[in-house]
PDB file of N, CA and C in Angstrom:
ATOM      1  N   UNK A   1     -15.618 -16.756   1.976  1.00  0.00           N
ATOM      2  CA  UNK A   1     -14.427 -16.534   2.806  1.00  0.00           C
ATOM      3  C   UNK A   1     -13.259 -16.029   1.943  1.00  0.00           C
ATOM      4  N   UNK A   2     -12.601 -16.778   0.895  1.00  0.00           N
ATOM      5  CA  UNK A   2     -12.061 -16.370   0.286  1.00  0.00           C
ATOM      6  C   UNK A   2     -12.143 -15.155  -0.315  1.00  0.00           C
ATOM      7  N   UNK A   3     -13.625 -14.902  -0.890  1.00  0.00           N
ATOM      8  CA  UNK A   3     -13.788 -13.820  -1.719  1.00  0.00           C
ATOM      9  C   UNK A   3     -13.558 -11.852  -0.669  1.00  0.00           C
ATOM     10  N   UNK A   4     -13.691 -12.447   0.923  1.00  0.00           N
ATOM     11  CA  UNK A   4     -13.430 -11.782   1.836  1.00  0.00           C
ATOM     12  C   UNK A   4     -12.370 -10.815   1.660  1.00  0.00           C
ATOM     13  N   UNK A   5     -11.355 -12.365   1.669  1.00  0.00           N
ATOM     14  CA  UNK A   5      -9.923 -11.763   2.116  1.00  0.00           C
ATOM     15  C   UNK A   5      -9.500 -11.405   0.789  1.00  0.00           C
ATOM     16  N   UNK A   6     -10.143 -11.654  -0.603  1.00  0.00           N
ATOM     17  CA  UNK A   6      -9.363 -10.913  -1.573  1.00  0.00           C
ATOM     18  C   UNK A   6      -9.813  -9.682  -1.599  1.00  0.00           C
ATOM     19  N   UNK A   7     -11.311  -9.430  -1.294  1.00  0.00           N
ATOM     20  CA  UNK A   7     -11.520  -7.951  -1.042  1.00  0.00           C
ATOM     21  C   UNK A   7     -10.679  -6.931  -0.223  1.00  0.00           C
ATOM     22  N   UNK A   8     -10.435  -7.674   0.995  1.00  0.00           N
ATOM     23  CA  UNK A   8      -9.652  -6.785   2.236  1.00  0.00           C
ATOM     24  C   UNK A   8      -8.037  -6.885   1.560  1.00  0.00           C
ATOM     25  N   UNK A   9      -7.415  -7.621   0.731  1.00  0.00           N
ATOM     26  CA  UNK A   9      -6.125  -7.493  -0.092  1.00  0.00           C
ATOM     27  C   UNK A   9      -5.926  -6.460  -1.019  1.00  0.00           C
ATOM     28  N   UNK A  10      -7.091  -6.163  -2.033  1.00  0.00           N
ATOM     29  CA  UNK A  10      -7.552  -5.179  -3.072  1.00  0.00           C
ATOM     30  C   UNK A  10      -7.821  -4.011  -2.739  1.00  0.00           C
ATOM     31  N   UNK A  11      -8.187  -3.777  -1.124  1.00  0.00           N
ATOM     32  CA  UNK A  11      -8.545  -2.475  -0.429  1.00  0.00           C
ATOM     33  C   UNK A  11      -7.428  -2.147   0.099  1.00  0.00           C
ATOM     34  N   UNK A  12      -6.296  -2.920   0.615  1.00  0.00           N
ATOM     35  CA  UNK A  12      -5.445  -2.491   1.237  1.00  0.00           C
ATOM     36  C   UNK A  12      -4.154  -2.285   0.016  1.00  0.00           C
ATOM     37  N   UNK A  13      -3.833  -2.605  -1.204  1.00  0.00           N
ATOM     38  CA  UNK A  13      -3.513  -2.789  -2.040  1.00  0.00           C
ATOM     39  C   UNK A  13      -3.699  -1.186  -2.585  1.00  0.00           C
ATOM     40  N   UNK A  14      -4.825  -0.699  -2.749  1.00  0.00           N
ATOM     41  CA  UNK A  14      -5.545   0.171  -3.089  1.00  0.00           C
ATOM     42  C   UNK A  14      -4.881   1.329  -2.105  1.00  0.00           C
ATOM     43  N   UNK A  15      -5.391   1.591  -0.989  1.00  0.00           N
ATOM     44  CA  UNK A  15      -4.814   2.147  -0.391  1.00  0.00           C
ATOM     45  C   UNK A  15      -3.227   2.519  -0.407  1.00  0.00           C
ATOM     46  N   UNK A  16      -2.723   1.678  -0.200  1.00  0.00           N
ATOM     47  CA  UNK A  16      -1.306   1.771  -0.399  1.00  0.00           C
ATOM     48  C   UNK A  16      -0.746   2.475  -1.854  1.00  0.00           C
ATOM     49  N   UNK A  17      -0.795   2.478  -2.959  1.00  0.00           N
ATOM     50  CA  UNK A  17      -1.167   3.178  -3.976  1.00  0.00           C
ATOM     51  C   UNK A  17      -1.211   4.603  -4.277  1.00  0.00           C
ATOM     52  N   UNK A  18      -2.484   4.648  -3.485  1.00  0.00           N
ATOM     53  CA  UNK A  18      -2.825   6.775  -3.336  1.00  0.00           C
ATOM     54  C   UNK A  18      -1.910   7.070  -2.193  1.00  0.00           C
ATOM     55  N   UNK A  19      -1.628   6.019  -0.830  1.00  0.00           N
ATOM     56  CA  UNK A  19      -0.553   6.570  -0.232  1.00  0.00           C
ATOM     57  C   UNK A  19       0.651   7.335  -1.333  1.00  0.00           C
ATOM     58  N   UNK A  20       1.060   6.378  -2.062  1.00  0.00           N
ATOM     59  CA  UNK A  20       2.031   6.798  -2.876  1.00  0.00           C
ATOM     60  C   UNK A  20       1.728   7.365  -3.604  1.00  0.00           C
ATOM     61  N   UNK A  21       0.748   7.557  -4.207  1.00  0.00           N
ATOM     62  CA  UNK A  21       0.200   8.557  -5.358  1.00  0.00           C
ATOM     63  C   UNK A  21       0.531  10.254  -4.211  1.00  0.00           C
ATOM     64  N   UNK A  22      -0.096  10.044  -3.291  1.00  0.00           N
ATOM     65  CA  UNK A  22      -0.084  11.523  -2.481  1.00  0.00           C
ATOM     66  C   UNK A  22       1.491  12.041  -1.866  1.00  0.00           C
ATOM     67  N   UNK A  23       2.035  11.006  -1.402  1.00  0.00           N
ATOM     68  CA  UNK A  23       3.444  11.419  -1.192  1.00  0.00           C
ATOM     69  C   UNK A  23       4.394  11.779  -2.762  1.00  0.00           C
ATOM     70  N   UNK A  24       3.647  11.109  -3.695  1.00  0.00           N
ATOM     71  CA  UNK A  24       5.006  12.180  -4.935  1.00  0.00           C
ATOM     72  C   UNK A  24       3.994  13.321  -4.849  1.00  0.00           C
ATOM     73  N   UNK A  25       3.399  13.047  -5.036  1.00  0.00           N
ATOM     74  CA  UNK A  25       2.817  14.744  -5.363  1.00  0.00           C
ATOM     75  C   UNK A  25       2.758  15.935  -4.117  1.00  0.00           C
ATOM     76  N   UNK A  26       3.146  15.300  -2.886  1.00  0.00           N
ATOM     77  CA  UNK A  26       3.696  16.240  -2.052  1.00  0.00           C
ATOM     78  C   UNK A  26       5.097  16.736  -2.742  1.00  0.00           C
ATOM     79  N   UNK A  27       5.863  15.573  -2.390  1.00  0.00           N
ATOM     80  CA  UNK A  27       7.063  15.657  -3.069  1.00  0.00           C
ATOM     81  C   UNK A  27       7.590  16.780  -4.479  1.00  0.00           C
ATOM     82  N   UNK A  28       6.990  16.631  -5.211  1.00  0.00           N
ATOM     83  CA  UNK A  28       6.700  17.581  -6.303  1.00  0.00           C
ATOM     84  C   UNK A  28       6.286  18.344  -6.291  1.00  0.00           C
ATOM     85  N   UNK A  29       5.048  19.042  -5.196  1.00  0.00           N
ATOM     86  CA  UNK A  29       5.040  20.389  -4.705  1.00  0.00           C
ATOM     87  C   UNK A  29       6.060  21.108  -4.230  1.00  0.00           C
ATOM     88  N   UNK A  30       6.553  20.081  -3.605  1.00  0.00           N
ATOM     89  CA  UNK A  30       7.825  21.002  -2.172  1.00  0.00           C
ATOM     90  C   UNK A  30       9.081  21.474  -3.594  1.00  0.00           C
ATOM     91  N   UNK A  31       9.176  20.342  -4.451  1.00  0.00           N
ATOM     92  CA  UNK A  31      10.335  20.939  -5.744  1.00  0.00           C
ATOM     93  C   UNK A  31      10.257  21.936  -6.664  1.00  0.00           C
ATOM     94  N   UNK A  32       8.732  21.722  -6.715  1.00  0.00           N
ATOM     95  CA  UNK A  32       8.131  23.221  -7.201  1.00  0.00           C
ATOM     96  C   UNK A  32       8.394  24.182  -6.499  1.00  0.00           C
ATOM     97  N   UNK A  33       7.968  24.654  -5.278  1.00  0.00           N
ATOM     98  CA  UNK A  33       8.018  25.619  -4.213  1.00  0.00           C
ATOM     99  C   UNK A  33       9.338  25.802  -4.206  1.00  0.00           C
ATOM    100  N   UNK A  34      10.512  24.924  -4.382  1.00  0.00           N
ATOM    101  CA  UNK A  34      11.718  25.043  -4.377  1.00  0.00           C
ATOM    102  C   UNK A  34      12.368  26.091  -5.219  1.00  0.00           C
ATOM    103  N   UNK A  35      11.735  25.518  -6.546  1.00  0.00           N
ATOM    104  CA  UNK A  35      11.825  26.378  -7.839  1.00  0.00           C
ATOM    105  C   UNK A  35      11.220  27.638  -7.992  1.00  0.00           C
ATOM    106  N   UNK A  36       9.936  27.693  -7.526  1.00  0.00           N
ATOM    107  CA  UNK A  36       9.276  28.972  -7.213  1.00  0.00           C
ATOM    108  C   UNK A  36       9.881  30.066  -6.497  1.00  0.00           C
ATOM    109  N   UNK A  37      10.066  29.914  -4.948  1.00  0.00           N
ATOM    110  CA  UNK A  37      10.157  30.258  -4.040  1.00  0.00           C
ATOM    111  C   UNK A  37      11.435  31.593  -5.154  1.00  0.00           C
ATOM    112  N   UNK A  38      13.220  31.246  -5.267  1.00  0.00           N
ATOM    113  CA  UNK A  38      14.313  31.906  -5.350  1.00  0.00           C
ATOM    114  C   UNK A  38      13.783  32.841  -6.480  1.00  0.00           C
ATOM    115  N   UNK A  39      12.995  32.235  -7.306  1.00  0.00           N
ATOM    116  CA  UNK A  39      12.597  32.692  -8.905  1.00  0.00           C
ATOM    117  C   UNK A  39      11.753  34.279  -8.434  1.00  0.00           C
ATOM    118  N   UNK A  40      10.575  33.794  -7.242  1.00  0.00           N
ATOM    119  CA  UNK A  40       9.826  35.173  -6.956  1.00  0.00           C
ATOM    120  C   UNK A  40      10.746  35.958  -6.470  1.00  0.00           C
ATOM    121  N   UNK A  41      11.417  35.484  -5.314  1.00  0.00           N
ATOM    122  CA  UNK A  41      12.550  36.546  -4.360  1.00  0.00           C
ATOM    123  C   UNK A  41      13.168  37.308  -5.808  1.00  0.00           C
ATOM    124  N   UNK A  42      13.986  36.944  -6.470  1.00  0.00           N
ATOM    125  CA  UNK A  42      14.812  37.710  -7.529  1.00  0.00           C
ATOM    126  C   UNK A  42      13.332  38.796  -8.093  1.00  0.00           C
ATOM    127  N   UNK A  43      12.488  38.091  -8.630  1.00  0.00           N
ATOM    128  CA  UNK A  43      11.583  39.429  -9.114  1.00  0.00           C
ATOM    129  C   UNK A  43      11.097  40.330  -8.143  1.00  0.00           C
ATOM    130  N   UNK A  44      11.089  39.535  -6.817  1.00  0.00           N
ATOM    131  CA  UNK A  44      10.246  40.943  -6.356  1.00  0.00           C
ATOM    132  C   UNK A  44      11.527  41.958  -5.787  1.00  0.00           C
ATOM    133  N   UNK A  45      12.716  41.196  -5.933  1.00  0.00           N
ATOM    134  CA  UNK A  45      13.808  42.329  -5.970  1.00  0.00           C
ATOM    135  C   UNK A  45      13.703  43.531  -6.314  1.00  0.00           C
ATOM    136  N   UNK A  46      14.128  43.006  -7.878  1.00  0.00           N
ATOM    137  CA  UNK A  46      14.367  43.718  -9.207  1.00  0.00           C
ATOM    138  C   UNK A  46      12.530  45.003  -8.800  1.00  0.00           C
ATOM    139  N   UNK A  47      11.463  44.410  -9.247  1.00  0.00           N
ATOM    140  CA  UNK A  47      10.309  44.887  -8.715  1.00  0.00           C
ATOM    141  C   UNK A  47      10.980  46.525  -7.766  1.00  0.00           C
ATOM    142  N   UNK A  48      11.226  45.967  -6.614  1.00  0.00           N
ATOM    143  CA  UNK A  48      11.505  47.139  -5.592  1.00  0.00           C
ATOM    144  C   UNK A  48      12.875  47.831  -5.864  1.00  0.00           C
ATOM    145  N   UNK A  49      13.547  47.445  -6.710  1.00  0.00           N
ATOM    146  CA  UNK A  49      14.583  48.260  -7.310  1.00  0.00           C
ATOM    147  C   UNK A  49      14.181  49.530  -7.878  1.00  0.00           C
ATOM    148  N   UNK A  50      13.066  48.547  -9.382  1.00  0.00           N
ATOM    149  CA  UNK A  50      12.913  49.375 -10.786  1.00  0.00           C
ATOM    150  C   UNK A  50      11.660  50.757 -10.078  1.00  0.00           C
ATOM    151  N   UNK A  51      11.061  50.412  -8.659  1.00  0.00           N
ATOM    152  CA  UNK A  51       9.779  51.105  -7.999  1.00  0.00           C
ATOM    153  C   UNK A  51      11.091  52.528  -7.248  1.00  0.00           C
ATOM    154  N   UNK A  52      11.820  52.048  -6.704  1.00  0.00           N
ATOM    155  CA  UNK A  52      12.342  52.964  -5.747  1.00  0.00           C
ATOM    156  C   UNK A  52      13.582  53.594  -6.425  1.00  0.00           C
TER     157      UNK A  52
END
């Protein structure tokens, strides 16, 4: 019985965890993409400047 409910504590424990493991690393995509995103716009500017 006991050994039950420490399993179902350790699984849910567990879980909770990669929840958070997966939300920073959303998180840190979207800051990336943040960073990405203005950085490409300016090159593909310049790009269609130095072309035309």
């Amino acid at each position: 019985m006991g050994i039950l409910l420490y399993i179902n504590i350790n699984t849910k424990r567990t879980a909770g965890v990669e929840r958070d493991k997966w939300r920073e690393r959303r998180l840190s995509v979207i800051s990336y993409s943040h960073f990405i995103f203005p950085l490409f716009l300016s090159f593909f500017r310049v790009m269609r400047l130095s072309i035309a």
